[in-house]
Protein backbone atom coordinates (compact mmCIF):
# COMPACT_ATOMS: atom_id res chain seq x y z
CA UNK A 1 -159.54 183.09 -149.59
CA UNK A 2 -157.62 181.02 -147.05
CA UNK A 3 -160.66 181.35 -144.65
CA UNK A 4 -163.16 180.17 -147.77
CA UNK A 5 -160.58 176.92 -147.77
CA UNK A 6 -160.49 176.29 -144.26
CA UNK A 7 -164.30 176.45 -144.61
CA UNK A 8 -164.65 173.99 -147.22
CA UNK A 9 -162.16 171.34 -145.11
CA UNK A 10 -164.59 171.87 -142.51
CA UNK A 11 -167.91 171.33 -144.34
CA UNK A 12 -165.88 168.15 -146.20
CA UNK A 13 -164.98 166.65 -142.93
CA UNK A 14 -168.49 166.68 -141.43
CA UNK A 15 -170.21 165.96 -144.75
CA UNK A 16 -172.04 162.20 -144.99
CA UNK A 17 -171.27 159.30 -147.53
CA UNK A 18 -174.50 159.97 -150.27
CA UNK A 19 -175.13 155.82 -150.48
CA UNK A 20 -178.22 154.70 -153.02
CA UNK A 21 -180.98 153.71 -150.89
CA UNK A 22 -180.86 150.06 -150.25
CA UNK A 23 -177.28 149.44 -151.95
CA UNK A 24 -176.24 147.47 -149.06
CA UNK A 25 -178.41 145.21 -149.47
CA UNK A 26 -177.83 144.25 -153.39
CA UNK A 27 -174.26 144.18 -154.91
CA UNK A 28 -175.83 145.12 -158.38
CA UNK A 29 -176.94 148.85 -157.06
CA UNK A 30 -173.32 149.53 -156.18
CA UNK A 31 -173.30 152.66 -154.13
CA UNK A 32 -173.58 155.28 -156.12
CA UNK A 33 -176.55 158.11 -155.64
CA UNK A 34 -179.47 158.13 -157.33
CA UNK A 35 -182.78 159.97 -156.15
CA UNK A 36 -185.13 157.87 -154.68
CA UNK A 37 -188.75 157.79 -155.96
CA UNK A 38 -190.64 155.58 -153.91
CA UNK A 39 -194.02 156.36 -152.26
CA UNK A 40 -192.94 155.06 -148.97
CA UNK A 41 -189.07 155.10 -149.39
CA UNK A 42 -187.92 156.51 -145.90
CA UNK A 43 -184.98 158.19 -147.40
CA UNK A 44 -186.90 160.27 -149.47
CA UNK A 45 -189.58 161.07 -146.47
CA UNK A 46 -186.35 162.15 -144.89
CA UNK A 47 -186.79 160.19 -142.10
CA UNK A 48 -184.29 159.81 -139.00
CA UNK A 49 -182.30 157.07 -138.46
CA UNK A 50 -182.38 156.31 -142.50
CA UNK A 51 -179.68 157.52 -145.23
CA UNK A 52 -179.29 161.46 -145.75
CA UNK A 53 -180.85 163.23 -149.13
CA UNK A 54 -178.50 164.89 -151.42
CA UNK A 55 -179.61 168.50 -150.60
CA UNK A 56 -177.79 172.47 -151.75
CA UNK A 57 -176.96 172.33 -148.06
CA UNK A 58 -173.70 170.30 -148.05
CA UNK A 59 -172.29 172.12 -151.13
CA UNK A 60 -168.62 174.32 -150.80
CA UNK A 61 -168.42 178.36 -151.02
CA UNK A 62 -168.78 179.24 -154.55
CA UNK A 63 -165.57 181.49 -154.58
CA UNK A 64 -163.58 178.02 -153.87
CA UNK A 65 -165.74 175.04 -156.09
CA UNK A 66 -162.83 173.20 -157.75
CA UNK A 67 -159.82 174.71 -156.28
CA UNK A 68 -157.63 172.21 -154.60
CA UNK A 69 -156.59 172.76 -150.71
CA UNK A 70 -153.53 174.39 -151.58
CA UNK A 71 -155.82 177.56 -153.60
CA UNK A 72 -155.11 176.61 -156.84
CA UNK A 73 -157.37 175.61 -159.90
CA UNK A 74 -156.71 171.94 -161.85
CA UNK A 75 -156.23 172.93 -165.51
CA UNK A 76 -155.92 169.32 -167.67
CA UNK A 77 -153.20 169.34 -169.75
CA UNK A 78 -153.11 167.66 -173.41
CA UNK A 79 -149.38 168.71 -174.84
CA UNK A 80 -146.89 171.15 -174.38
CA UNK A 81 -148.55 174.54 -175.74
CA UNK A 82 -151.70 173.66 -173.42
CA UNK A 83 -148.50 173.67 -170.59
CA UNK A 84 -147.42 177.31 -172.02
CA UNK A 85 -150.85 178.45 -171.19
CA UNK A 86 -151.14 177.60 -167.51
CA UNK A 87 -150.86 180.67 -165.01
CA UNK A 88 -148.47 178.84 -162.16
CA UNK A 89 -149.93 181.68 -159.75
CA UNK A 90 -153.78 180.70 -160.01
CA UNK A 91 -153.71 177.49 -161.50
CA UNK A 92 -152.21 173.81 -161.46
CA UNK A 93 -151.12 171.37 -164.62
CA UNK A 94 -152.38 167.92 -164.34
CA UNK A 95 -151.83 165.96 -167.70
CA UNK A 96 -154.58 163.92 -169.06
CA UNK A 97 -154.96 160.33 -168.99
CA UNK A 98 -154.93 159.95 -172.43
CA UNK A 99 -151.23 161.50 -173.02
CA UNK A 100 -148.19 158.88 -173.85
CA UNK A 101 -145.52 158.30 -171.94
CA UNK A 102 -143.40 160.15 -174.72
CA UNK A 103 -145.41 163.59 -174.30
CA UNK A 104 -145.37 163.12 -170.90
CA UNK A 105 -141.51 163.23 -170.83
CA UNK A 106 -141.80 166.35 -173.11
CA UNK A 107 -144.01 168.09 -170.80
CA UNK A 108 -142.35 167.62 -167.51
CA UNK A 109 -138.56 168.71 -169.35
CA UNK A 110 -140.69 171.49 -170.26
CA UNK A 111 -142.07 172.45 -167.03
């Protein structure tokens, strides 16, 4: 497992910023992907020296999609039995956005 993480650092380090073809050029296309259709769009002829695709190549080992770099899994977190149900071993608590402050304070005395 700790090899699969290393692995994943790795391939996250060397992997390139996905930009929308041409968003540097207009404000209003902000930067993030979308697939470019274009009959001569050099991104999408994969051309050198132009933005990279989005291809299955830069994607992380299956066996570690979603953990964190520490091994563990993010499980969201709505109140204090969703807390009761977390396994500390394999998993992590992260509370939702949506929670108040006052469940907050529950769930942390809890934890």
């Amino acid at each position: 497992m700790k090899e699969l993480l290393s692995l994943k650092k790795k391939m996250k380090a060397r992997k390139p910023s996905f930009v929308r073809q041409d968003a540097h050029k207009w404000k209003r296309l902000g930067s993030k992907w979308r697939k470019p259709t274009g009959i001569h769009s050099k991104v999408r002829q994969k051309i050198i020296g132009h933005p990279v695709m989005v291809n299955r190549g830069y994607g992380t080992p299956k066996a570690v999609y979603g953990m964190l770099q520490n091994g563990l899994l993010p499980i969201r977190v709505f109140n204090v039995g969703d807390l009761a149900k977390v396994d500390s071993k394999t998993q992590t608590a992260v509370i939702a956005s949506t929670v108040g402050t006052r469940k907050k304070i529950e769930m942390v005395a809890h934890a």
